[in-house]
Structures are given as structure tokens and as C-alpha cells.
N, C-alpha and C. Protein backbone atom coordinates (compact mmCIF):
# COMPACT_ATOMS: atom_id res chain seq x y z
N UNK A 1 -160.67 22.86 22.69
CA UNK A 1 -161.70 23.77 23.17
C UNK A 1 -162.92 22.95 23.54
N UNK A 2 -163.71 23.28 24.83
CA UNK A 2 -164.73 22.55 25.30
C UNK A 2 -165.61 23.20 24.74
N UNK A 3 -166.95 22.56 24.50
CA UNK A 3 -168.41 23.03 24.36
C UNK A 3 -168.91 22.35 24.93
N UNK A 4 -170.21 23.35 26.06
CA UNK A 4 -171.16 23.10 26.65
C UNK A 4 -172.52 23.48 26.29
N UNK A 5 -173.18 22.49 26.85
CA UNK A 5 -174.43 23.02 25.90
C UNK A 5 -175.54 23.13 26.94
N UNK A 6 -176.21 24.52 26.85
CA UNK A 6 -177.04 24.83 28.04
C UNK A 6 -178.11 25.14 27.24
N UNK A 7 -179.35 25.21 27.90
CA UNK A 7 -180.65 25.44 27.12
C UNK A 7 -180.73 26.26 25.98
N UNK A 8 -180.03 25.50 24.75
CA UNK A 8 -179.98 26.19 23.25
C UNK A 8 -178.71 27.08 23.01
N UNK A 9 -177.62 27.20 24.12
CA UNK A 9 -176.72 27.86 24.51
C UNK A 9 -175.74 27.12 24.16
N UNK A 10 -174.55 27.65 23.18
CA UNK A 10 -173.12 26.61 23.27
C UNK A 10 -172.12 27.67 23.85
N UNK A 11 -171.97 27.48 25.01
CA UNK A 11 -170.56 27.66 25.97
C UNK A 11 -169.14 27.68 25.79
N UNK A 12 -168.53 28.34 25.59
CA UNK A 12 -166.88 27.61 24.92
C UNK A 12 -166.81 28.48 26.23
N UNK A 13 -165.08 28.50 26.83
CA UNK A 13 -164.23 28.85 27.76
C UNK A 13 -165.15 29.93 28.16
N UNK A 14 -164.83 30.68 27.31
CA UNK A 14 -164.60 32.53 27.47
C UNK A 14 -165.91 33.27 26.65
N UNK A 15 -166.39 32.51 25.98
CA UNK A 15 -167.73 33.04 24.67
C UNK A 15 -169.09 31.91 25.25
N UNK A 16 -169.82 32.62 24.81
CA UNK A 16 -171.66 32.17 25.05
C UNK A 16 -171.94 32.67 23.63
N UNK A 17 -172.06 31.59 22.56
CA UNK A 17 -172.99 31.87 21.21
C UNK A 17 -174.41 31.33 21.38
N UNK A 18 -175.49 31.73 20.70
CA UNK A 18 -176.45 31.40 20.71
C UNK A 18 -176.53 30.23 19.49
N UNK A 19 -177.77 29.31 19.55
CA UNK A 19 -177.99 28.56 18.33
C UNK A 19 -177.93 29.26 16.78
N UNK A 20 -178.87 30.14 16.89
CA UNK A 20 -179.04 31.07 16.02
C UNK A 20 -177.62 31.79 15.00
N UNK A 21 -176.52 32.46 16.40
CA UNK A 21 -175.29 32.87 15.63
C UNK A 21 -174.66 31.69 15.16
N UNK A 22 -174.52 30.49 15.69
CA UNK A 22 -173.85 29.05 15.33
C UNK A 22 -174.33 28.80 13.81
N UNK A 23 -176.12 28.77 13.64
CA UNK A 23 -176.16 28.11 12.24
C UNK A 23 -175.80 29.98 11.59
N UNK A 24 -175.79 30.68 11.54
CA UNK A 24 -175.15 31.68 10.99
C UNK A 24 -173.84 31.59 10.21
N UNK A 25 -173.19 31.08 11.19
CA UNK A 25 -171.68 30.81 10.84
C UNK A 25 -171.61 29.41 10.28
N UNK A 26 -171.55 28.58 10.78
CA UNK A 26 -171.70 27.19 10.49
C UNK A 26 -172.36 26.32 9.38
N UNK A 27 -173.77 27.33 9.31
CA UNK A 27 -174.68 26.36 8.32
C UNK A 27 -175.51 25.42 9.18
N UNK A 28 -175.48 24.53 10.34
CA UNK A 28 -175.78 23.56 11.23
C UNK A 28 -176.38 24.07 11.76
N UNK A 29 -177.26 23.82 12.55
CA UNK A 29 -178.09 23.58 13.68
C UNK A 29 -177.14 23.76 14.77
N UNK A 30 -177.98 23.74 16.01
CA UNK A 30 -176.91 24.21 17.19
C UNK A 30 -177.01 22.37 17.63
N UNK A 31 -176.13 21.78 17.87
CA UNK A 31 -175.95 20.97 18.08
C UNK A 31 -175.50 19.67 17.11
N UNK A 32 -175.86 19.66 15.79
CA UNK A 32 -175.40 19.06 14.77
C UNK A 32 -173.93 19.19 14.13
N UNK A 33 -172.96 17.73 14.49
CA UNK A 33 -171.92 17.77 14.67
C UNK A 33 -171.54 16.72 12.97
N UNK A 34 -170.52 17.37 12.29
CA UNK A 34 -170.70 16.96 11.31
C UNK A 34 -168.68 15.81 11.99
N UNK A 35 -168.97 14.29 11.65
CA UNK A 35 -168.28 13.29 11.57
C UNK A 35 -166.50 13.61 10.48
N UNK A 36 -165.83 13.23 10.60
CA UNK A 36 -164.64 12.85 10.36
C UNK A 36 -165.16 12.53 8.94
N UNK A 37 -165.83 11.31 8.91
CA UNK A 37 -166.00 10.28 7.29
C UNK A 37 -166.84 11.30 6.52
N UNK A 38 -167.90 12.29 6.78
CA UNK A 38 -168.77 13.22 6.16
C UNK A 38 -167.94 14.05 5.60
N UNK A 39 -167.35 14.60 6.10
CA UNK A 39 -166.03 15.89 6.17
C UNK A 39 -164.71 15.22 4.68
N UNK A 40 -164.61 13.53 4.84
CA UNK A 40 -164.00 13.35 4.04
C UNK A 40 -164.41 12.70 2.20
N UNK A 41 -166.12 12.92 2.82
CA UNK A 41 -166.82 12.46 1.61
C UNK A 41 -166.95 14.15 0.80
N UNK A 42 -166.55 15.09 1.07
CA UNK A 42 -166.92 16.42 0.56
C UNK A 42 -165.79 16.53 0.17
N UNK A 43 -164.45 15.92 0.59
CA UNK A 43 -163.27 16.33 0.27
C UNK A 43 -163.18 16.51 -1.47
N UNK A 44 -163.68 15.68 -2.27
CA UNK A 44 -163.60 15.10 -3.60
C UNK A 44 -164.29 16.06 -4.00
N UNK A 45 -165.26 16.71 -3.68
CA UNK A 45 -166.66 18.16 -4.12
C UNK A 45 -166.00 19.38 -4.37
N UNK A 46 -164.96 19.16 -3.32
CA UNK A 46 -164.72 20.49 -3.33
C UNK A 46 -163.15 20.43 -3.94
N UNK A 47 -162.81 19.59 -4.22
CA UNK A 47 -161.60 19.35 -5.19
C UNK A 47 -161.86 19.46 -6.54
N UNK A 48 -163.27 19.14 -7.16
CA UNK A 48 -163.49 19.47 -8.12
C UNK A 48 -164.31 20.37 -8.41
N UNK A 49 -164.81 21.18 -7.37
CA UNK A 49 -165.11 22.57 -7.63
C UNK A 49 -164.00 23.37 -7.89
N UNK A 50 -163.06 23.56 -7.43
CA UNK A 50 -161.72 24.30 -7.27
C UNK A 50 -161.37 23.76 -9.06
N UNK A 51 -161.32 22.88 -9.33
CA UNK A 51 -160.93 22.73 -10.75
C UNK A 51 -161.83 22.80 -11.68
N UNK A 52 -163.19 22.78 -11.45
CA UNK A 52 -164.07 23.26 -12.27
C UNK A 52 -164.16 24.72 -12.28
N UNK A 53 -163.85 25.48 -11.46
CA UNK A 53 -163.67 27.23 -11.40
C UNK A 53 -162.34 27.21 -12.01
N UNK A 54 -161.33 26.54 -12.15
CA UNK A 54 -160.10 26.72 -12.91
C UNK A 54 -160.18 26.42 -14.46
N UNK A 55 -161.06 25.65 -14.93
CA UNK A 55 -161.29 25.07 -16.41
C UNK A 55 -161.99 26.31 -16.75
N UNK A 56 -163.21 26.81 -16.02
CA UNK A 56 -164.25 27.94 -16.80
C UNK A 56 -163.66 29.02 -17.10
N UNK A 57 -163.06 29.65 -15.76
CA UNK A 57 -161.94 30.75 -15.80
C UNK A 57 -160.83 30.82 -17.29
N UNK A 58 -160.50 29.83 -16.86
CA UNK A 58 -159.48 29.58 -18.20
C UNK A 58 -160.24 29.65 -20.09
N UNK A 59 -161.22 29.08 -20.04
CA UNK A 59 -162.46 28.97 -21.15
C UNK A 59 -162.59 30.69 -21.31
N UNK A 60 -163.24 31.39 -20.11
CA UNK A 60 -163.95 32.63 -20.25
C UNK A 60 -162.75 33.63 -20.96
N UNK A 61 -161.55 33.13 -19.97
CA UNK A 61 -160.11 34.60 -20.51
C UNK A 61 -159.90 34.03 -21.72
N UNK A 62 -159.71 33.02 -22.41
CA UNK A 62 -159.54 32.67 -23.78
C UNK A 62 -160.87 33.36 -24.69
N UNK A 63 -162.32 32.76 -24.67
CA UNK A 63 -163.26 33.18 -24.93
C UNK A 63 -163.06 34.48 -25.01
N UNK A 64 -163.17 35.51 -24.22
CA UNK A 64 -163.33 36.97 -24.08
C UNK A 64 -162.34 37.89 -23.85
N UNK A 65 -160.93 37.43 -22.93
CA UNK A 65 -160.03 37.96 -22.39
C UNK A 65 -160.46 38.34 -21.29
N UNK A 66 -159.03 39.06 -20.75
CA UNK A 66 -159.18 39.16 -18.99
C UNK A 66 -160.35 40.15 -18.59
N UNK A 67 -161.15 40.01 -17.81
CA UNK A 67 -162.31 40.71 -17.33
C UNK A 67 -161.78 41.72 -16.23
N UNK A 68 -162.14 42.97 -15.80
CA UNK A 68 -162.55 43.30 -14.27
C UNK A 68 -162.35 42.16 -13.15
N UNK A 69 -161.49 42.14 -12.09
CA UNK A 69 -161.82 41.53 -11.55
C UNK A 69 -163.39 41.06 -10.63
N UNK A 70 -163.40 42.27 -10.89
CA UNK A 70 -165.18 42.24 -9.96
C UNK A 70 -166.07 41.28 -10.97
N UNK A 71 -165.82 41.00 -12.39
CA UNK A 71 -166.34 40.50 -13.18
C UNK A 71 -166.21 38.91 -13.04
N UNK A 72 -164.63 38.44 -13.03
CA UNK A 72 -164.00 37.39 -12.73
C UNK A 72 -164.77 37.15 -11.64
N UNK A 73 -165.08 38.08 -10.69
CA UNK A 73 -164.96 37.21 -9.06
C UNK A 73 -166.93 36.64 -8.92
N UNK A 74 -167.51 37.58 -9.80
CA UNK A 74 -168.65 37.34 -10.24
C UNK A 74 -169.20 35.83 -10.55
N UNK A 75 -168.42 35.84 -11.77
CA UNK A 75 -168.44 33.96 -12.83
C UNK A 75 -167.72 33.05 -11.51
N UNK A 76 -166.90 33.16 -10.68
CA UNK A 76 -166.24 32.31 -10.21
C UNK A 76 -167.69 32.15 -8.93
N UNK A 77 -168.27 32.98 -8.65
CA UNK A 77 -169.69 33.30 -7.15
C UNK A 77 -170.54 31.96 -7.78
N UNK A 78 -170.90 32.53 -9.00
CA UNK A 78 -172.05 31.37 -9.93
C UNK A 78 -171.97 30.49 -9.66
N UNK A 79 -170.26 29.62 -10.19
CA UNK A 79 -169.94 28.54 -10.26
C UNK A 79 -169.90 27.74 -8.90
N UNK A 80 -169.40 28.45 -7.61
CA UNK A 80 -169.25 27.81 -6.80
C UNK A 80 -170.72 27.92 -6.07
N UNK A 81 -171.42 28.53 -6.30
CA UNK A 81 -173.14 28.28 -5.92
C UNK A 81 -173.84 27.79 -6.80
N UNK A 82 -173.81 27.39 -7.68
CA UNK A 82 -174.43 26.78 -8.99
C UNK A 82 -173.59 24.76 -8.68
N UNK A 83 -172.86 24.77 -7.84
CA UNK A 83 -172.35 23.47 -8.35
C UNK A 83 -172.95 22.57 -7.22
N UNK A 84 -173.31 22.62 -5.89
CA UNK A 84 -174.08 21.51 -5.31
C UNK A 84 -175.05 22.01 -6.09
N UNK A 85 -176.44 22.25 -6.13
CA UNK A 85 -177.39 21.90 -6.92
C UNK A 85 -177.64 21.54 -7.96
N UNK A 86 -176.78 21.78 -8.69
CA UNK A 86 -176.32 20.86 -10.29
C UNK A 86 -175.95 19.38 -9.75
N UNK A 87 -175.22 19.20 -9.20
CA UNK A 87 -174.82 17.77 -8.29
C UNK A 87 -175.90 16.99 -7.83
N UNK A 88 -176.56 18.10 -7.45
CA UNK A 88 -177.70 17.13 -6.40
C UNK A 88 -178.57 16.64 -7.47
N UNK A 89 -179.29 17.85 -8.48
CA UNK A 89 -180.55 17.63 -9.62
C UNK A 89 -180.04 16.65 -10.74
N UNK A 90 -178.30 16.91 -10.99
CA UNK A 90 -178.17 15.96 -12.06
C UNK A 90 -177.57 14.74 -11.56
N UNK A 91 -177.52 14.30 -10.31
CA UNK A 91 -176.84 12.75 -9.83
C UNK A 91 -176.14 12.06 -10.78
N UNK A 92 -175.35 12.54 -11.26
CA UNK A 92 -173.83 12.23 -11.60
C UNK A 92 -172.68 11.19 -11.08
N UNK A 93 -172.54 11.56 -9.72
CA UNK A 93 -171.94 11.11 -8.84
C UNK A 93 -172.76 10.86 -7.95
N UNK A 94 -172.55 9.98 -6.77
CA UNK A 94 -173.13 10.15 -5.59
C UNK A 94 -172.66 11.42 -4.58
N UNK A 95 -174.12 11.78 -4.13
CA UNK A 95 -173.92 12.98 -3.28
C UNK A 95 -173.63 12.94 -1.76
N UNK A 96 -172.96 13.70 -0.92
CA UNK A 96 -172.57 12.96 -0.19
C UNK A 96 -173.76 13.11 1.46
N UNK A 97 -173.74 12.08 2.02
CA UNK A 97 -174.48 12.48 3.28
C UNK A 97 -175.12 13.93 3.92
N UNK A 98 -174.36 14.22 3.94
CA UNK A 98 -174.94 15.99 4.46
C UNK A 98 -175.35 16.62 4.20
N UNK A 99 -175.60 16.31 2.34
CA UNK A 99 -176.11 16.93 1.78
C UNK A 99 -177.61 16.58 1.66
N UNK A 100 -177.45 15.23 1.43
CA UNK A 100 -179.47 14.57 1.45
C UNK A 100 -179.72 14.81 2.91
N UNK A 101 -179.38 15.05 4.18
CA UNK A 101 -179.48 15.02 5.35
C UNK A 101 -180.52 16.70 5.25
N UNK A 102 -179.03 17.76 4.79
CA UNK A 102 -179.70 18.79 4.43
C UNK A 102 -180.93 19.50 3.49
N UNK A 103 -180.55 18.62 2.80
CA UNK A 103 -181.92 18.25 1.38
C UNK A 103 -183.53 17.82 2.61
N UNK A 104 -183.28 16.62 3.01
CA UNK A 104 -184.51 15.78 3.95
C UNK A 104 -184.93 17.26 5.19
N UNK A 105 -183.83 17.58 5.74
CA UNK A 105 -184.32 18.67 6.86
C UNK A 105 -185.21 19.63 5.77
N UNK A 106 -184.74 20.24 4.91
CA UNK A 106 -185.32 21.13 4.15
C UNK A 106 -186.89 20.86 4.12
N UNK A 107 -186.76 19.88 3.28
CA UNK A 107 -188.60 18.96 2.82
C UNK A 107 -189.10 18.69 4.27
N UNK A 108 -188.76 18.73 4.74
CA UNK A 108 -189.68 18.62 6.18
C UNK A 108 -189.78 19.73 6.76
N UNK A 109 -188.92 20.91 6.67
CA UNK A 109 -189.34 22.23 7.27
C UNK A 109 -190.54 23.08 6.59
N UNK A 110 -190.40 22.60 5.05
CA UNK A 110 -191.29 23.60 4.14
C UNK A 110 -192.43 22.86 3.97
């Protein structure tokens, strides 16, 4: 699929999105193209998010027993929004590019 890019406009075949619907969907900027090596530095983040929502889950139904799912799907929301910023504040690991990229855009917008 081609993209063209016209004054703030990305073009595909058949669709005209605006910048605006792009970072909507995307998260990005209209034009900010995230690399192959970025994409594979998150790979490991999100491998151990997926198993850190599998350890808690497992903790909570032992702890308490089986919840509501609406309850379950609740603790599992936390965890997976609670875990880059725990990452980032407690530097543990190194964080990966896109994220201090996104961090730096931030501090310069506010």
C-alpha cells in the first residue's frame, strides 16, 4: 500500500486520513514512521507484559478466586497501563527508543 503525503494529508489508494485521525489510531504523529529495529526493541516489553498479566491473574484467582469477568478484565486494564510507566520511573531495564522519543516530545510540548 502507497502513502502520499499532501499538506498534513496521508493518501492511501482509495482513503484520505487526516493527521489528526492517524495519531488517533496510531499514537504517532502524521508522518512519524516507527523503524524495523524500534518495533523489535518493544518486542521483549510486550512479551513480558503478556506474562506479567499471566503471573498477577494467576496470584489474584488463587488469592481471591475467579472474579466477574468485567472484574478480571479490569486488573488485567491496570496492569497493561500501569507497566510502561513503571518501566520508564523505575529503569530496571533499558527503555526502548520510542519511548524516551515519546517521553522528550512530551517535555517539550508541555
Amino acid at each position: 500500500m502507497r502513502y502520499y503525503r499532501h499538506s498534513g494529508l496521508i493518501q492511501t489508494r482509495n482513503t484520505i486520513v487526516s493527521g489528526f485521525d492517524q495519531f488517533l489510531v496510531t499514537g504517532r504523529k502524521c508522518g512519524d514512521m516507527v523503524t524495523k529495529d524500534q518495533v523489535l526493541e518493544l518486542v521483549p516489553h510486550y512479551v513480558a507484559m503478556v506474562l506479567l498479566v499471566l503471573f498477577v491473574m494467576t496470584l489474584i484467582r488463587a488469592a481471591i478466586g475467579t472474579q466477574h469477568i468485567l472484574v478480571e478484565f479490569a486488573f488485567i486494564l491496570a496492569l497493561v497501563f500501569a507497566y510502561r510507566p513503571l518501566i520508564v520511573r523505575l529503569d530496571i531495564v533499558p527503555t526502548p527508543t520510542v519511548w524516551e522519543e515519546d517521553e522528550n516530545d512530551t517535555q517539550r510540548e508541555g
